[in-house]
C-alpha atoms as a PDB file:
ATOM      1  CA  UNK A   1       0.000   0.000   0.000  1.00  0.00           C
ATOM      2  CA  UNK A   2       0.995   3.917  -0.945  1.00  0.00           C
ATOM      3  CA  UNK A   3       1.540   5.813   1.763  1.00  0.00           C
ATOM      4  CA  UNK A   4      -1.503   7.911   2.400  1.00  0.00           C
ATOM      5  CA  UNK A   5      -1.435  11.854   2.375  1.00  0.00           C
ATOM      6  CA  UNK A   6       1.481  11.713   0.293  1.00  0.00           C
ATOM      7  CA  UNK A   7       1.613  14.557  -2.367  1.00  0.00           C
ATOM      8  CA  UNK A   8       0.261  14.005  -5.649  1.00  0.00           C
ATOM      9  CA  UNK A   9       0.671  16.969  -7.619  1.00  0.00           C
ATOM     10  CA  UNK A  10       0.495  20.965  -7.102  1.00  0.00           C
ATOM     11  CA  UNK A  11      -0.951  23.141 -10.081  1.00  0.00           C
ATOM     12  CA  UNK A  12       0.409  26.961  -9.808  1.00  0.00           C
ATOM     13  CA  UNK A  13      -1.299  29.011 -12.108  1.00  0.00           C
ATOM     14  CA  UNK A  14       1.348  32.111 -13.203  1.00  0.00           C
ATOM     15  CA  UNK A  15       0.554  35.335 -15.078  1.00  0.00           C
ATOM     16  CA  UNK A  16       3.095  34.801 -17.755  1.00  0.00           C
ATOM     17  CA  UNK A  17       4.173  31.098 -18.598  1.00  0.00           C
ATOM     18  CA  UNK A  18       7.424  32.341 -20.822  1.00  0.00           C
ATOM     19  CA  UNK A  19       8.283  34.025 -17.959  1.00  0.00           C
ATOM     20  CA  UNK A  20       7.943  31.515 -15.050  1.00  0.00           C
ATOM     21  CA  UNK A  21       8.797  28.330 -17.026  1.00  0.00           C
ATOM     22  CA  UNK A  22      12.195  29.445 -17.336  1.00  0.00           C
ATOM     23  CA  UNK A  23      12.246  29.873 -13.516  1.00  0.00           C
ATOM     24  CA  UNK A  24      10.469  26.907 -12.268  1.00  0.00           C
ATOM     25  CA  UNK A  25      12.782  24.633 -15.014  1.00  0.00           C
ATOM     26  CA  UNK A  26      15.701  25.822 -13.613  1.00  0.00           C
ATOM     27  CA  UNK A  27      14.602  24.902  -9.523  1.00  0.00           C
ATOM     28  CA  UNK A  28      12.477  21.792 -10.611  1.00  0.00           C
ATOM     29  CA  UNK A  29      15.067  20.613 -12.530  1.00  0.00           C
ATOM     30  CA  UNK A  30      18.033  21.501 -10.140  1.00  0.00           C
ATOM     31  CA  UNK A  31      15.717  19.170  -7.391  1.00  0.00           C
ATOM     32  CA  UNK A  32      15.822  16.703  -9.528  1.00  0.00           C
ATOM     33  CA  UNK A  33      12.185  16.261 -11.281  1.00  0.00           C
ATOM     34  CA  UNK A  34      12.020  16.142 -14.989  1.00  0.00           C
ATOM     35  CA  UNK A  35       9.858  17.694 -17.545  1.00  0.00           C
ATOM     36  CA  UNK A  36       7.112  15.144 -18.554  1.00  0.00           C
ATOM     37  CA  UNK A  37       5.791  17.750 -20.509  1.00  0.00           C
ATOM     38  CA  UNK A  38       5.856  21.594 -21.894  1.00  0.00           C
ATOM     39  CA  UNK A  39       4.353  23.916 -24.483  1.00  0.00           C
ATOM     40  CA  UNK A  40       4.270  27.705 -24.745  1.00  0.00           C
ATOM     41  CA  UNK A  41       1.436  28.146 -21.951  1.00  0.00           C
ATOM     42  CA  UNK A  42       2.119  25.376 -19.781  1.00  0.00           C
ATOM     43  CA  UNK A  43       5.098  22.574 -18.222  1.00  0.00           C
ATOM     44  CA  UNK A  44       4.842  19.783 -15.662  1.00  0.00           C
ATOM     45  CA  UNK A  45       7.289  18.373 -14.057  1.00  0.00           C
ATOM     46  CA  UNK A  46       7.559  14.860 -12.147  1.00  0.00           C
ATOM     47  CA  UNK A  47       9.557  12.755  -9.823  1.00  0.00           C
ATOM     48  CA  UNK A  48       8.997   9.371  -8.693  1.00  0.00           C
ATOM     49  CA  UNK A  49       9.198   8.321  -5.381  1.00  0.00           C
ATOM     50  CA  UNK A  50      11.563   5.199  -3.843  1.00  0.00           C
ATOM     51  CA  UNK A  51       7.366   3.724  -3.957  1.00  0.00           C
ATOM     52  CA  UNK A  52       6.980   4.112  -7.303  1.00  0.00           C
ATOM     53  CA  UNK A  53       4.711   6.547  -6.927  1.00  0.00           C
ATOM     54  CA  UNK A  54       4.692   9.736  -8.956  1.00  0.00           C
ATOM     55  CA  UNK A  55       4.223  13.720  -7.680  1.00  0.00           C
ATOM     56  CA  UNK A  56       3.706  16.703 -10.250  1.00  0.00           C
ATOM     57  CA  UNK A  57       4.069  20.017 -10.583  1.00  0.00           C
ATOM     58  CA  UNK A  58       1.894  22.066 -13.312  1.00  0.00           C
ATOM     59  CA  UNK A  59       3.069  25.768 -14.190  1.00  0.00           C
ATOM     60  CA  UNK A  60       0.016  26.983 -16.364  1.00  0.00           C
ATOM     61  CA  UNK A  61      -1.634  30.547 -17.408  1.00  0.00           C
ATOM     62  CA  UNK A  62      -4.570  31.218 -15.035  1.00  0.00           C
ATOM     63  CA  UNK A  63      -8.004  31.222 -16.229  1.00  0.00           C
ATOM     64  CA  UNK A  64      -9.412  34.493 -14.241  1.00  0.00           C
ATOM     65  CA  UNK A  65      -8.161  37.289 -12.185  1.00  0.00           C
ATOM     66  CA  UNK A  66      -4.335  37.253 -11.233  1.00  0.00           C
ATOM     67  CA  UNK A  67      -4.296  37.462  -7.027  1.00  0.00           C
ATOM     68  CA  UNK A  68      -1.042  38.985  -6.462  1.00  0.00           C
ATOM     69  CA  UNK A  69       2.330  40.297  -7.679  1.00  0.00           C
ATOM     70  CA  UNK A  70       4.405  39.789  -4.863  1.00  0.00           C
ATOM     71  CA  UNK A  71       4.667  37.871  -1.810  1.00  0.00           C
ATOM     72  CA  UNK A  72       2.783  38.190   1.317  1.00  0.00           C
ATOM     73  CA  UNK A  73       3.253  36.492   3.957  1.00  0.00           C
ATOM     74  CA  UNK A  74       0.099  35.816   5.827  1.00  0.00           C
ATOM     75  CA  UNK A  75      -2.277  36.257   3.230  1.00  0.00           C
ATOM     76  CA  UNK A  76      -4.558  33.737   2.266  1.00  0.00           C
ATOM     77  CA  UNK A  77      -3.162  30.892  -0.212  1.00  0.00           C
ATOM     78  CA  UNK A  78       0.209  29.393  -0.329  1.00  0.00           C
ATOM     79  CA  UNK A  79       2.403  31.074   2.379  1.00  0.00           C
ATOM     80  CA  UNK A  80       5.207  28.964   0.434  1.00  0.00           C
ATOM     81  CA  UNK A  81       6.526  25.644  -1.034  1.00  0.00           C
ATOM     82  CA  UNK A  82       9.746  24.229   0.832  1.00  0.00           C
ATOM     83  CA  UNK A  83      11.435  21.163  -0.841  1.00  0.00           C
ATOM     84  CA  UNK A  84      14.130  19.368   0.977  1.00  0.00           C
ATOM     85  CA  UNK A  85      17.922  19.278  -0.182  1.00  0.00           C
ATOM     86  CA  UNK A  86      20.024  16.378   0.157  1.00  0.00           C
ATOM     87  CA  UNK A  87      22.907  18.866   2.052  1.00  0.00           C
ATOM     88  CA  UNK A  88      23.890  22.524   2.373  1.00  0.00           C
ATOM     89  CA  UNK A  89      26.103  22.370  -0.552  1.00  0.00           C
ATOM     90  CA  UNK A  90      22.702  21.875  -2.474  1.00  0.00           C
ATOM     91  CA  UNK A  91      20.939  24.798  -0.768  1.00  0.00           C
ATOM     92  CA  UNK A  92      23.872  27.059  -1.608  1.00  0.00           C
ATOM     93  CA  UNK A  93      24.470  25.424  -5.078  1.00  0.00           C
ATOM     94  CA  UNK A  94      20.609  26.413  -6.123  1.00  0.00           C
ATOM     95  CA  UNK A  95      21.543  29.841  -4.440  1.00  0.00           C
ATOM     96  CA  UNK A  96      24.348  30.563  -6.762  1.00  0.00           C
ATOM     97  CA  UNK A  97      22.326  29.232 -10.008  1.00  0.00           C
ATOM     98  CA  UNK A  98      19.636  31.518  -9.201  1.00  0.00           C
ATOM     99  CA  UNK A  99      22.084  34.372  -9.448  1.00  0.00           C
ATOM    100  CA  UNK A 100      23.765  33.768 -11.638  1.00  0.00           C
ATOM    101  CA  UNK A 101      20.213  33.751 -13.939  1.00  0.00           C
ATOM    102  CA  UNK A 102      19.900  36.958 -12.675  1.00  0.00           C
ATOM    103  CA  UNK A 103      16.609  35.999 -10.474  1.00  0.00           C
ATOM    104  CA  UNK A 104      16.440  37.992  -7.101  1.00  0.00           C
ATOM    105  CA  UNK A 105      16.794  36.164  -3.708  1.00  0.00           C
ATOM    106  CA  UNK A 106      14.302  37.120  -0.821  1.00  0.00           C
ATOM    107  CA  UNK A 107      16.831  35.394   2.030  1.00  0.00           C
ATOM    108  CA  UNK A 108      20.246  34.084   1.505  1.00  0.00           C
ATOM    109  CA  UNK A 109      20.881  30.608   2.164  1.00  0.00           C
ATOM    110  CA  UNK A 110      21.956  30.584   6.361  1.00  0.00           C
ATOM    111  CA  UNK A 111      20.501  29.112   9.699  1.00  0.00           C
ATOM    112  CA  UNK A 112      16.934  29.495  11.151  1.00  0.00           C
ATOM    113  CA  UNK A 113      16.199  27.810  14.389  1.00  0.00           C
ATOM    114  CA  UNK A 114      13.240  26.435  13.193  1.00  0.00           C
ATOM    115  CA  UNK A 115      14.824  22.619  14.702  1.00  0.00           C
ATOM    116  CA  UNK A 116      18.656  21.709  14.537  1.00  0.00           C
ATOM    117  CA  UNK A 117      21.155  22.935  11.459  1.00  0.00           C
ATOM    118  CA  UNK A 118      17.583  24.262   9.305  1.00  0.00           C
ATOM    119  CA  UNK A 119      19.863  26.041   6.442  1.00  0.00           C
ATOM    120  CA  UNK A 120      17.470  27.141   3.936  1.00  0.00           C
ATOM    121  CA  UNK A 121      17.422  29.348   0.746  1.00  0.00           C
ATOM    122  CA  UNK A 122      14.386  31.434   0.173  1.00  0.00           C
ATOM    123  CA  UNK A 123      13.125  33.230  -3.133  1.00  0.00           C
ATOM    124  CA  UNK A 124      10.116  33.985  -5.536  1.00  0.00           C
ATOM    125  CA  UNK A 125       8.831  32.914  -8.302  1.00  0.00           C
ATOM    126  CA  UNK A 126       8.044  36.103 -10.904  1.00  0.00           C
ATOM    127  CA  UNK A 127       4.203  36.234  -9.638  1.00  0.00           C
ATOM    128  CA  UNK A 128       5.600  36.152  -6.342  1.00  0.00           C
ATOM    129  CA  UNK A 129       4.866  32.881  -4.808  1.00  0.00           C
ATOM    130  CA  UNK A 130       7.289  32.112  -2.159  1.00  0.00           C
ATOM    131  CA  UNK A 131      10.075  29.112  -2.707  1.00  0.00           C
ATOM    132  CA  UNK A 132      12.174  27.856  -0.240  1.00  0.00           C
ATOM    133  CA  UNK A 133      14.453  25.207  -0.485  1.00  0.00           C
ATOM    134  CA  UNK A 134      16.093  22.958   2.760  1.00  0.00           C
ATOM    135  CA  UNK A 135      18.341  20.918   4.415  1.00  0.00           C
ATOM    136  CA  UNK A 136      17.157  19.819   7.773  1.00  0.00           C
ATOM    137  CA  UNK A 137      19.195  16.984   8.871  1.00  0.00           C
ATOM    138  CA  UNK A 138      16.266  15.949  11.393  1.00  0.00           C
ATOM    139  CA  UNK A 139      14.292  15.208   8.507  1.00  0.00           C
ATOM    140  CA  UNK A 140      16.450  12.803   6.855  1.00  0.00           C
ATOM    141  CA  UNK A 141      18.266   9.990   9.791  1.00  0.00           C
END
């Protein structure tokens, strides 16, 4: 049996596709998931688990009002999306391939004392959805 509650798949609907597909190929990709499939309004990306089970991510043009350009912290919707990172040398390795694309970084990779050695990198996407990437030790015996 799957393991219940497990993720299957997150659809983020962005104002401008050629703009955030280029962003979210670069992270997804970096993470390790793979495009399954792309065209000019719309990519998804996949990974499969150790279970053989699959997760997704969508990047798509909305259908309807945009919400927001910019991050905000407690309003409602996705406060962020944190993936884990196999070490710091991945956190600071996305870090550096984000700059060096030229996409702005909301917090430099460093320590939070969220539980022991949390050393995260934290940035937005161009509508301003709120990416964070982590390696938590705790999380991974």
């Amino acid at each position: 049996m799957t393991v219940r509650g497990a993720i299957s798949h997150l659809d983020l609907n962005v104002s401008d596709p050629a703009r955030s597909i280029p962003f979210y190929e670069l992270v997804l990709e970096y993470l390790g998931l793979e495009c399954l499939d792309r065209s000019e309004d719309r990519a998804v990306w996949g990974q499969q688990s150790a279970a053989g089970t699959w997760w997704g991510i969508e990047i798509r043009a909305p259908r309807g009002r945009l919400a927001r350009d910019h991050h905000e912290r407690n309003a409602p919707g996705i406060d962020h999306l944190a993936f884990h990172a196999e070490s710091r040398a991945d956190v600071d390795g996305l870090f550096d391939r984000l700059i060096e694309a030229g996409y702005p970084v909301a917090e430099p990779p460093r320590e939070y004392d969220y539980t022991d050695e949390y050393y995260a990198v934290a940035f937005d996407d161009p509508d301003g959805i709120r990416l964070e990437v982590v390696h938590e030790p705790m999380a991974n015996p």
